[in-house]
Protein backbone atom coordinates (compact mmCIF):
# COMPACT_ATOMS: atom_id res chain seq x y z
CA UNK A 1 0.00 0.00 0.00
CA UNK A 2 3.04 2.43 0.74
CA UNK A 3 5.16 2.04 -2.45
CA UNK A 4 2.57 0.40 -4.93
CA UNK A 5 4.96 -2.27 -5.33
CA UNK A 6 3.94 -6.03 -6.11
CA UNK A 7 5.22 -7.93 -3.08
CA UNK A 8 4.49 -11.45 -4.50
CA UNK A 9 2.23 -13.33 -6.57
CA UNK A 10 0.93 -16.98 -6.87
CA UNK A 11 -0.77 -18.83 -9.20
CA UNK A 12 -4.22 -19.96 -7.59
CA UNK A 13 -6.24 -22.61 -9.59
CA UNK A 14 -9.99 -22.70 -9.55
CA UNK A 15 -10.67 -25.11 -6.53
CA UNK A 16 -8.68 -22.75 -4.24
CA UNK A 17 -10.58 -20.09 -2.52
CA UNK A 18 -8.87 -17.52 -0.07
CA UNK A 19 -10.82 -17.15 3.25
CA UNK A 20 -8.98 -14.58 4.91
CA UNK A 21 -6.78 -13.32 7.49
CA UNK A 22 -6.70 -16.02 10.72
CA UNK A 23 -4.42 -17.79 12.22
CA UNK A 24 -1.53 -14.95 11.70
CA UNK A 25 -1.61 -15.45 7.70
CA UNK A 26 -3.89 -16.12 4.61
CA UNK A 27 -6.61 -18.99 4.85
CA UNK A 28 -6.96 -20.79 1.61
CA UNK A 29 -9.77 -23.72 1.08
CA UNK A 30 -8.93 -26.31 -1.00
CA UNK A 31 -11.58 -28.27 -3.14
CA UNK A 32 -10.25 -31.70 -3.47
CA UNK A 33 -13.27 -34.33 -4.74
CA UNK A 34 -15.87 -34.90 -2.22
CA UNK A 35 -13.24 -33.49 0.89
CA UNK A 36 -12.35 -30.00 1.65
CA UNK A 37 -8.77 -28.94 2.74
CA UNK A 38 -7.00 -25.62 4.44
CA UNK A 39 -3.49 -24.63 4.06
CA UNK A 40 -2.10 -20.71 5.23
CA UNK A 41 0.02 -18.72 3.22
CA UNK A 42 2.49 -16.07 4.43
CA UNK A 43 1.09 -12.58 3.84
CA UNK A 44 4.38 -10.75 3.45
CA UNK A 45 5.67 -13.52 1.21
CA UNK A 46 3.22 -15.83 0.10
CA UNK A 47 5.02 -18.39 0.99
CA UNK A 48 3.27 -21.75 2.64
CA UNK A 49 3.38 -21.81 6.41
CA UNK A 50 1.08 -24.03 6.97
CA UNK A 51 0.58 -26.94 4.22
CA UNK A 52 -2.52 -28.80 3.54
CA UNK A 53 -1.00 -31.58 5.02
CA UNK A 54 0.65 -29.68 7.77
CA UNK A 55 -2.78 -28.11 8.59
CA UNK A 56 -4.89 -31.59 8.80
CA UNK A 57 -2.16 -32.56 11.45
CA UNK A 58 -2.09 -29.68 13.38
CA UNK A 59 -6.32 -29.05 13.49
CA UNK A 60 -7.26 -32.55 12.84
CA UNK A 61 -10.59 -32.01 14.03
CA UNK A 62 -11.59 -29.19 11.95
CA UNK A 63 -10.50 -30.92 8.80
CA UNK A 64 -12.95 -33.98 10.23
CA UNK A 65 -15.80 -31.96 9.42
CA UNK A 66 -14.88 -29.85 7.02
CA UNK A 67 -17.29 -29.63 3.92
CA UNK A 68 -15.34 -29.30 -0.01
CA UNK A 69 -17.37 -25.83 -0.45
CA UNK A 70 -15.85 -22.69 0.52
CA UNK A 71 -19.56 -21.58 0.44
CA UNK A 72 -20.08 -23.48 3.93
CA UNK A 73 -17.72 -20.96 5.78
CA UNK A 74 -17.56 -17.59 6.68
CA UNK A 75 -14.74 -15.46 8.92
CA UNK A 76 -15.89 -12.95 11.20
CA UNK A 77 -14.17 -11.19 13.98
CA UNK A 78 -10.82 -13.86 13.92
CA UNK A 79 -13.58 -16.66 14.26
CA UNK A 80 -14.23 -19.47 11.66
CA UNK A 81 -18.14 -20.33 11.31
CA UNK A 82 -19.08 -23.55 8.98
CA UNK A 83 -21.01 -25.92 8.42
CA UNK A 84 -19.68 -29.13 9.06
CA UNK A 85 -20.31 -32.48 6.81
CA UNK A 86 -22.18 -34.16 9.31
CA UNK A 87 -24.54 -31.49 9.18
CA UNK A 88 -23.62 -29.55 12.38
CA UNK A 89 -22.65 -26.15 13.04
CA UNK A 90 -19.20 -24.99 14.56
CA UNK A 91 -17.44 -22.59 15.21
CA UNK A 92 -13.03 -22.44 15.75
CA UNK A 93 -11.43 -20.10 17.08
CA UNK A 94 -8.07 -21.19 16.03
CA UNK A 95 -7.84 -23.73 18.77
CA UNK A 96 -10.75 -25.12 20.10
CA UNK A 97 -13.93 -26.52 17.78
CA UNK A 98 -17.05 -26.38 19.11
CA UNK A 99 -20.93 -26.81 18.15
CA UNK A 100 -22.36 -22.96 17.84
CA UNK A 101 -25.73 -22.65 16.12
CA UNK A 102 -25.46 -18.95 15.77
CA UNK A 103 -23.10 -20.48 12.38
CA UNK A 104 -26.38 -21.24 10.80
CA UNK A 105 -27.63 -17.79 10.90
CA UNK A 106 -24.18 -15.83 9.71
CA UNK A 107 -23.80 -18.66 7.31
CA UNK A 108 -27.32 -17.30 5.81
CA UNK A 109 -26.39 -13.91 6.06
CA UNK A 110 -23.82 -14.04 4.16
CA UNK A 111 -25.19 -15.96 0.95
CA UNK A 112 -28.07 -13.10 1.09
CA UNK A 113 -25.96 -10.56 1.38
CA UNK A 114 -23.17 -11.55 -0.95
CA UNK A 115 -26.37 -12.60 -3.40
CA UNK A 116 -26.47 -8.60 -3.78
CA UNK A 117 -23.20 -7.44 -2.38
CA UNK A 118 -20.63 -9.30 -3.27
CA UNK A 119 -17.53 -9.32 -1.10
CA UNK A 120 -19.44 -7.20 1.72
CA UNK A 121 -18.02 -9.60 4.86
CA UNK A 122 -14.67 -8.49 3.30
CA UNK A 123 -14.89 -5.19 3.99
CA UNK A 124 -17.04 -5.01 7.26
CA UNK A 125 -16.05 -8.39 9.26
CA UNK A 126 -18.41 -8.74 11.72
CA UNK A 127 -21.22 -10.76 12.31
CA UNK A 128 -24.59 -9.80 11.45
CA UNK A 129 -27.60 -11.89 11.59
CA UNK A 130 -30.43 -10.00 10.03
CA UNK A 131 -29.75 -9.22 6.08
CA UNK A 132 -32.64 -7.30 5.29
CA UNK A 133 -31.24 -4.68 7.33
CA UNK A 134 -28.55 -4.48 4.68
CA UNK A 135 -30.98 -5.53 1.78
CA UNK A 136 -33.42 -2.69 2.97
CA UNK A 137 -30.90 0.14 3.06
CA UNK A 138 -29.89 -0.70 -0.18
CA UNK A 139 -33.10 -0.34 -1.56
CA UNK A 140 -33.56 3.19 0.12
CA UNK A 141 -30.66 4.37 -1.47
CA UNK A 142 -31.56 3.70 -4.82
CA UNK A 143 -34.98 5.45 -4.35
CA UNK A 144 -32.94 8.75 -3.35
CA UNK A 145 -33.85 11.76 -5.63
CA UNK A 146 -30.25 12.06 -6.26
CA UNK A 147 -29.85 8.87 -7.45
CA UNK A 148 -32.66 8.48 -9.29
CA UNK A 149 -30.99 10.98 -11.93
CA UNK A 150 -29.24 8.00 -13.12
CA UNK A 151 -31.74 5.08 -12.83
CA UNK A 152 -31.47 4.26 -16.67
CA UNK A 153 -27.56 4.01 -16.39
CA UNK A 154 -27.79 0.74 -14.23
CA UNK A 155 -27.19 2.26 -10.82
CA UNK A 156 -26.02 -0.32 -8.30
CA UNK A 157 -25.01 -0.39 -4.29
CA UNK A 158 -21.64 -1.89 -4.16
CA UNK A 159 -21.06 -1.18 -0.72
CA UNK A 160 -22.63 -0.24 2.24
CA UNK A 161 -21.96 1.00 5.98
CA UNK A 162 -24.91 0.41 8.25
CA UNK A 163 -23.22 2.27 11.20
CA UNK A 164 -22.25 5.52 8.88
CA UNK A 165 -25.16 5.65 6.72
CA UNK A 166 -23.24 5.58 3.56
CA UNK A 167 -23.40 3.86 0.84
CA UNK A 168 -20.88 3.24 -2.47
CA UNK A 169 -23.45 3.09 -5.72
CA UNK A 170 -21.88 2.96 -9.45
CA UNK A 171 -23.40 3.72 -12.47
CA UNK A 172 -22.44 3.83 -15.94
CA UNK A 173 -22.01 7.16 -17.67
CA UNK A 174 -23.70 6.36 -20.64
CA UNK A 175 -26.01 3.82 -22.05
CA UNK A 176 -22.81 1.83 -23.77
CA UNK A 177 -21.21 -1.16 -23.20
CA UNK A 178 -18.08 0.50 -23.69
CA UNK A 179 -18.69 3.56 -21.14
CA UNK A 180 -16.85 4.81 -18.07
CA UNK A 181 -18.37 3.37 -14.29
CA UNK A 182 -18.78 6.46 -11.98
CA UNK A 183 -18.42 4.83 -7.96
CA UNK A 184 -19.89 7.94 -5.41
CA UNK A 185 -20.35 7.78 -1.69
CA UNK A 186 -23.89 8.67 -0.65
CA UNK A 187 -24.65 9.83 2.63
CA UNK A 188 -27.90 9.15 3.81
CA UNK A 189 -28.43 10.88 6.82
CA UNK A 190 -27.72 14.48 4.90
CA UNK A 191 -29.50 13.13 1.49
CA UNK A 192 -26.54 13.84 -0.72
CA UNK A 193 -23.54 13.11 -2.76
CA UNK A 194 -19.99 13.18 -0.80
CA UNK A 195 -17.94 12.41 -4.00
CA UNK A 196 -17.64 10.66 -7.30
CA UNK A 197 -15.00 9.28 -9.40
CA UNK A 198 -14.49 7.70 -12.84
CA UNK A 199 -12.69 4.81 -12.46
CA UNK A 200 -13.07 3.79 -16.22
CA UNK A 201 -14.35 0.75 -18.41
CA UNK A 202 -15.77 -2.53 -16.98
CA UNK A 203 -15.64 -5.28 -18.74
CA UNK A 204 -18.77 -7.54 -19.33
CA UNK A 205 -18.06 -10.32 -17.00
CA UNK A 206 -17.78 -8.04 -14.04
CA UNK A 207 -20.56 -6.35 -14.90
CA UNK A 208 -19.71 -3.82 -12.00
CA UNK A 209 -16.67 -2.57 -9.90
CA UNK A 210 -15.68 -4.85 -6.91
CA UNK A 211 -15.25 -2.35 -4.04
CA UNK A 212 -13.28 -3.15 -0.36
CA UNK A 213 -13.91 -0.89 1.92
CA UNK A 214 -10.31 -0.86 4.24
CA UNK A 215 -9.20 1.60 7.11
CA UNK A 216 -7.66 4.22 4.42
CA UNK A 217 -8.50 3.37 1.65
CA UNK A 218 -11.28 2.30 -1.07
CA UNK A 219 -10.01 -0.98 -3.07
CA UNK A 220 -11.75 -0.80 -6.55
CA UNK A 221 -11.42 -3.81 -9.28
CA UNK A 222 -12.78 -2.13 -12.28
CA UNK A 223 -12.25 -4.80 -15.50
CA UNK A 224 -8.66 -5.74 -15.33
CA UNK A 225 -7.31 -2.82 -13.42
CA UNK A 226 -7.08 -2.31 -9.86
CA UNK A 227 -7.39 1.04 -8.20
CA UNK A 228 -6.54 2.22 -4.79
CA UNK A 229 -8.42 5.51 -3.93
CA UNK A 230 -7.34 8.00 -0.82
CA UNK A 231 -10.56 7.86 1.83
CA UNK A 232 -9.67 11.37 3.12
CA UNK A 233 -8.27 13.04 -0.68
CA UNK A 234 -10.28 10.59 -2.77
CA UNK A 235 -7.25 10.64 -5.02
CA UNK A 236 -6.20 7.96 -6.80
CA UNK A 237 -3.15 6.52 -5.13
CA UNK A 238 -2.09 4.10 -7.35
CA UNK A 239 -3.30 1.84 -10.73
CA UNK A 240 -2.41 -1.60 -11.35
CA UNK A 241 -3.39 -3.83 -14.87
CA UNK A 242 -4.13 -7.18 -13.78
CA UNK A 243 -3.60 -8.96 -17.17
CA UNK A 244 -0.24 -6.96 -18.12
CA UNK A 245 0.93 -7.38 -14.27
CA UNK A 246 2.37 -3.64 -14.13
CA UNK A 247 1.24 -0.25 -13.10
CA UNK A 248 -0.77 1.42 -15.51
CA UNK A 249 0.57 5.20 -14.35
């Protein structure tokens, strides 16, 4: 985040999903047949720390019951929730396992949620077991007047923050395939507009931006770049082309 440097890269294949942050690095789920597998990766280097068969050794009993979809687990608040493949709930806290039926409910959530947010445990980890809260709020915010001004040009909530009242909406700035997204933040409690910014093309299978919401800054995936915008400036920090691996400027 400092220099806008790539630190490391590895090659992930389509039966690896990355969890998160637990256990002091990355959490990765592996999809192997009919059994699931975890391994942790080094977040400074990406190197393994933990290997798949390392892991099943060390948590034995997690790996008992855990299910081959990355679908059946959710990290909140340094806490692993799933759904186990005997059909019982757990949660681990990085030591202990233990039956929690609470699991059930964030487990829920989070397919709702992610249904029309996606990536929002991402950016606001912490449990939450009512989504039509967030599903509601949404809603709202598209039926604000200032918002409406651009309900043919496919607005959509990519983000939003219960506790602040904000939300991140995109829309497209004309009616093209090949036209510019807009992102703004939209503050709810005061009815208005904070800021917008054109973060450029999408491509079709995206359909919109991916936004992470982190303590400084916005996170934006828009087609194949990746954009890191100032929360305080809102200026664009850095650009970074996925497919050409380089900075873009």
């Amino acid at each position: 985040m400092q220099t806008g440097e790539k630190q490391w890269s590895k090659y992930s294949s389509s039966k690896e999903t990355l969890i998160g942050n637990f256990l002091g690095g990355l959490l990765i789920h592996h999809r192997d047949g009919e059994y699931g597998s975890l391994s942790l990766l080094d977040i400074h280097t990406g190197k393994e720390k933990l290997s798949k068969k390392e892991f099943a050794k060390k948590h034995k009993q997690l790996i008992d019951v855990l299910n081959n979809g990355s679908h059946n687990i959710v990290l909140l608040q340094n806490i692993l929730y799933l759904e186990g493949v005997d059909g019982k709930f757990y949660r681990f806290d990085g030591n202990k396992l233990m039956e929690d039926n609470k699991a059930e409910k964030y487990l829920s959530t989070m397919f709702f949620i992610e249904s029309d947010i996606p990536g929002y445990f991402a950016s606001h980890n912490q449990p939450l077991e009512n989504y039509e809260e967030v599903r509601e709020f949404s809603s709202l915010v598209l039926t604000e007047p200032s918002i409406q001004t651009y309900k043919n040009l496919e607005p959509a909530v990519l983000d939003v923050d219960l506790q602040q009242q904000t939300a991140i909406v995109s829309y497209r700035q004309m009616k093209r395939e090949s036209a510019d997204r807009v992102v703004l933040l939209y503050d709810m409690k005061n009815h208005r507009i904070m800021w917008e910014e054109n973060i450029g093309v999408v491509n079709t299978e995206q359909k919109n931006p991916g936004v992470r919401t982190l303590e400084n800054y916005y996170a934006i995936q828009a087609g194949d770049e990746f954009l890191l915008l100032d929360k305080d400036t809102k200026k664009e920090m850095f650009r970074y082309h996925l497919r050409w691996n380089r900075p873009v400027r």
